[in-house]
N, C-alpha and C. Protein backbone atom coordinates (compact mmCIF):
# COMPACT_ATOMS: atom_id res chain seq x y z
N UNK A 1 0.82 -1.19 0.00
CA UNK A 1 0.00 0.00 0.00
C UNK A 1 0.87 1.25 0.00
N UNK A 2 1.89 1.04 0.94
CA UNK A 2 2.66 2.25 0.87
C UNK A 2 3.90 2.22 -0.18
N UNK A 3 3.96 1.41 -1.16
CA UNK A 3 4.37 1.48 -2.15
C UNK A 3 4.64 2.27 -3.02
N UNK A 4 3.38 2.46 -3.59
CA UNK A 4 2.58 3.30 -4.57
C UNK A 4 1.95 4.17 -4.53
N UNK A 5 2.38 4.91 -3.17
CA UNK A 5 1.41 6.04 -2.51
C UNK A 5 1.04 7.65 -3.98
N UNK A 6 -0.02 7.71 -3.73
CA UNK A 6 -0.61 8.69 -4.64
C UNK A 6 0.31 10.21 -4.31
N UNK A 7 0.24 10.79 -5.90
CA UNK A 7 1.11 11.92 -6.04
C UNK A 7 0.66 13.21 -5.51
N UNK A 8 -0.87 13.07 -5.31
CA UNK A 8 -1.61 14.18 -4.69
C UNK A 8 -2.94 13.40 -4.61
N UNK A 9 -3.50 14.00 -3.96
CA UNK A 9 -4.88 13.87 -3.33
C UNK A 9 -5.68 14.16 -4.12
N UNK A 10 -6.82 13.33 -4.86
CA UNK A 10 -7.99 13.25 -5.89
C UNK A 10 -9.04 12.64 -5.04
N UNK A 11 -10.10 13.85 -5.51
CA UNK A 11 -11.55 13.28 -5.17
C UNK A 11 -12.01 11.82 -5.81
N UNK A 12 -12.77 11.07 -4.86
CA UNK A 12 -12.96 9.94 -5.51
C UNK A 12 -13.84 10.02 -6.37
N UNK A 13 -14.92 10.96 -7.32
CA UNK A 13 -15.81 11.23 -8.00
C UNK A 13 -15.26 12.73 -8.64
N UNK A 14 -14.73 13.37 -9.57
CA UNK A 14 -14.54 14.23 -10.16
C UNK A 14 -15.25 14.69 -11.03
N UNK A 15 -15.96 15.69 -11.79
CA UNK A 15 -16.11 16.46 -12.44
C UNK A 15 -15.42 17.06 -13.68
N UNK A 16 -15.19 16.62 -15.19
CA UNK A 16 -14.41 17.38 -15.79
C UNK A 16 -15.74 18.17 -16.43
N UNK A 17 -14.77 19.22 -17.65
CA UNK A 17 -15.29 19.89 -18.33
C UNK A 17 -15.25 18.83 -20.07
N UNK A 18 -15.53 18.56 -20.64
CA UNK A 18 -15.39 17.77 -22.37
C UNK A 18 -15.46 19.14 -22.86
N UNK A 19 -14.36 19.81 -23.87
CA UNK A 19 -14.03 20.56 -25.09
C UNK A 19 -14.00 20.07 -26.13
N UNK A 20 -15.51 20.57 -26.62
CA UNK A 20 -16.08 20.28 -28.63
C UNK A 20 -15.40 20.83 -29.45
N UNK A 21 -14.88 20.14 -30.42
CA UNK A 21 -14.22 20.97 -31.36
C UNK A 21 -15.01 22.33 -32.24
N UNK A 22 -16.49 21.10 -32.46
CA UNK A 22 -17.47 21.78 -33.24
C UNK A 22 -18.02 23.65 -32.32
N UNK A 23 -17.67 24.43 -33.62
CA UNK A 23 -18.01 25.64 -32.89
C UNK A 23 -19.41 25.94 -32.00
N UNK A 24 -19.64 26.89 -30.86
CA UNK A 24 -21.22 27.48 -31.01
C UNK A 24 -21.56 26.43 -29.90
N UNK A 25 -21.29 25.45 -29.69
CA UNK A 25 -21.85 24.67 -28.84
C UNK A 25 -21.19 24.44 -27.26
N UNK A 26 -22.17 24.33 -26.22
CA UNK A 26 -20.99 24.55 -25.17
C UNK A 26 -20.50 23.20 -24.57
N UNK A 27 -19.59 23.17 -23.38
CA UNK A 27 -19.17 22.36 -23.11
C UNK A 27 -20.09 21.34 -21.96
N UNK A 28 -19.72 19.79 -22.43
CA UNK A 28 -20.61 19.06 -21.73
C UNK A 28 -19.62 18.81 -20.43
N UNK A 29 -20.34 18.30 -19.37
CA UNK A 29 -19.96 17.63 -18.12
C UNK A 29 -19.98 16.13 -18.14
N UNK A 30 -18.37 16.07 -17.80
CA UNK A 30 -18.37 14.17 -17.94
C UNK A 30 -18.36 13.80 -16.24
N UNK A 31 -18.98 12.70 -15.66
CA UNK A 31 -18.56 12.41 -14.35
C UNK A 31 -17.58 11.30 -14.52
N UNK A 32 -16.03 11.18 -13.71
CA UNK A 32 -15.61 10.48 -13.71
C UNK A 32 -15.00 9.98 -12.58
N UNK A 33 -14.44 8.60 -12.40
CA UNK A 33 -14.66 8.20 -11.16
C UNK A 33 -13.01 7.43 -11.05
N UNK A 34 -12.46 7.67 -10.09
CA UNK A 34 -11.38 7.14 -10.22
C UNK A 34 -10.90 6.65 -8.80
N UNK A 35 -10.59 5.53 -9.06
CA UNK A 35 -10.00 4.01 -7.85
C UNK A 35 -9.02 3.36 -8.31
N UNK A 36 -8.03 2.98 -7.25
CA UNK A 36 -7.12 2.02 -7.15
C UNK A 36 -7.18 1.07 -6.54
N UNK A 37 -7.30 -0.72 -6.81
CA UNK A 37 -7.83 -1.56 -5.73
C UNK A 37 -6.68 -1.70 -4.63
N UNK A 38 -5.55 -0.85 -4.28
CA UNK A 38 -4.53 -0.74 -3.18
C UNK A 38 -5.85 -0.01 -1.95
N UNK A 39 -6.33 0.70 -2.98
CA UNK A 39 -7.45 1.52 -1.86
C UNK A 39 -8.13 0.92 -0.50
N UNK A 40 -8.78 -0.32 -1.50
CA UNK A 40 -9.39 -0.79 -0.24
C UNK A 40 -8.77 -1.96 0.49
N UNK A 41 -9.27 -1.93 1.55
CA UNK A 41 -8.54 -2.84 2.88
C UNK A 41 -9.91 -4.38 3.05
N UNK A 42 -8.74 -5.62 3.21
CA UNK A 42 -9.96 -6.57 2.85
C UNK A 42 -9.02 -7.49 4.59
N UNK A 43 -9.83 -7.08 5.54
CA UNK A 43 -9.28 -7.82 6.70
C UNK A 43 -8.51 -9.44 6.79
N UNK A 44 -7.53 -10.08 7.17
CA UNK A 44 -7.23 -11.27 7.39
C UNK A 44 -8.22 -11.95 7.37
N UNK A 45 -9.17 -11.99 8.61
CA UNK A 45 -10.12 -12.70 9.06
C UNK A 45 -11.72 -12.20 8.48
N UNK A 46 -11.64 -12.46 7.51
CA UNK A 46 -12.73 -11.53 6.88
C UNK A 46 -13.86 -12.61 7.22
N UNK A 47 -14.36 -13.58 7.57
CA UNK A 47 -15.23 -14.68 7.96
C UNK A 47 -16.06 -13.88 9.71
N UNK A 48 -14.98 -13.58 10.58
CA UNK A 48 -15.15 -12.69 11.86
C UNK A 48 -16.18 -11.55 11.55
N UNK A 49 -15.71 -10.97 9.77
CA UNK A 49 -16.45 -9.19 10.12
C UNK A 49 -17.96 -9.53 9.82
N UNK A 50 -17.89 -10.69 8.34
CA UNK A 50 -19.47 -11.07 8.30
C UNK A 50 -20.61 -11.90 9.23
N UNK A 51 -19.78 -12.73 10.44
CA UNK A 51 -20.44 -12.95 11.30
C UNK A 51 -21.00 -12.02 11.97
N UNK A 52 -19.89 -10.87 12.29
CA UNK A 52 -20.65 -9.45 13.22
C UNK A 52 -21.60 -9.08 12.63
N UNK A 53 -21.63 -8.87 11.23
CA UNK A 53 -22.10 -7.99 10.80
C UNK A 53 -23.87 -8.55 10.45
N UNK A 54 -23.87 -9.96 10.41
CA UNK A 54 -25.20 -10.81 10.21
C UNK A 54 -25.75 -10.70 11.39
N UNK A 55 -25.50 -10.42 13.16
CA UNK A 55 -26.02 -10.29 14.26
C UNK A 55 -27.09 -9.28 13.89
């Protein structure tokens, strides 16, 4: 994990702007979403969290 640590800090859901070539028309909104599976954490004992979590 601490490997590959990120170069700066990104929202996990971003917002760009898309630039049309075609004149006169304005610019659309793309949503984009960006993850690394280092991200998430998957416990040793992962059998323990779904028992808790079925109580």
């Amino acid at each position: 994990r601490k490997e590959n640590p990120r170069p700066e800090h990104r929202e996990a859901s971003a917002v760009e702007e898309e630039k049309l070539a075609a004149g006169g028309q304005e610019p659309k909104q793309v949503a984009m979403s960006i993850w690394r599976s280092e991200d998430f954490y998957v416990p040793e004992d992962i059998s323990a969290e779904f028992s808790a979590l079925s109580r």
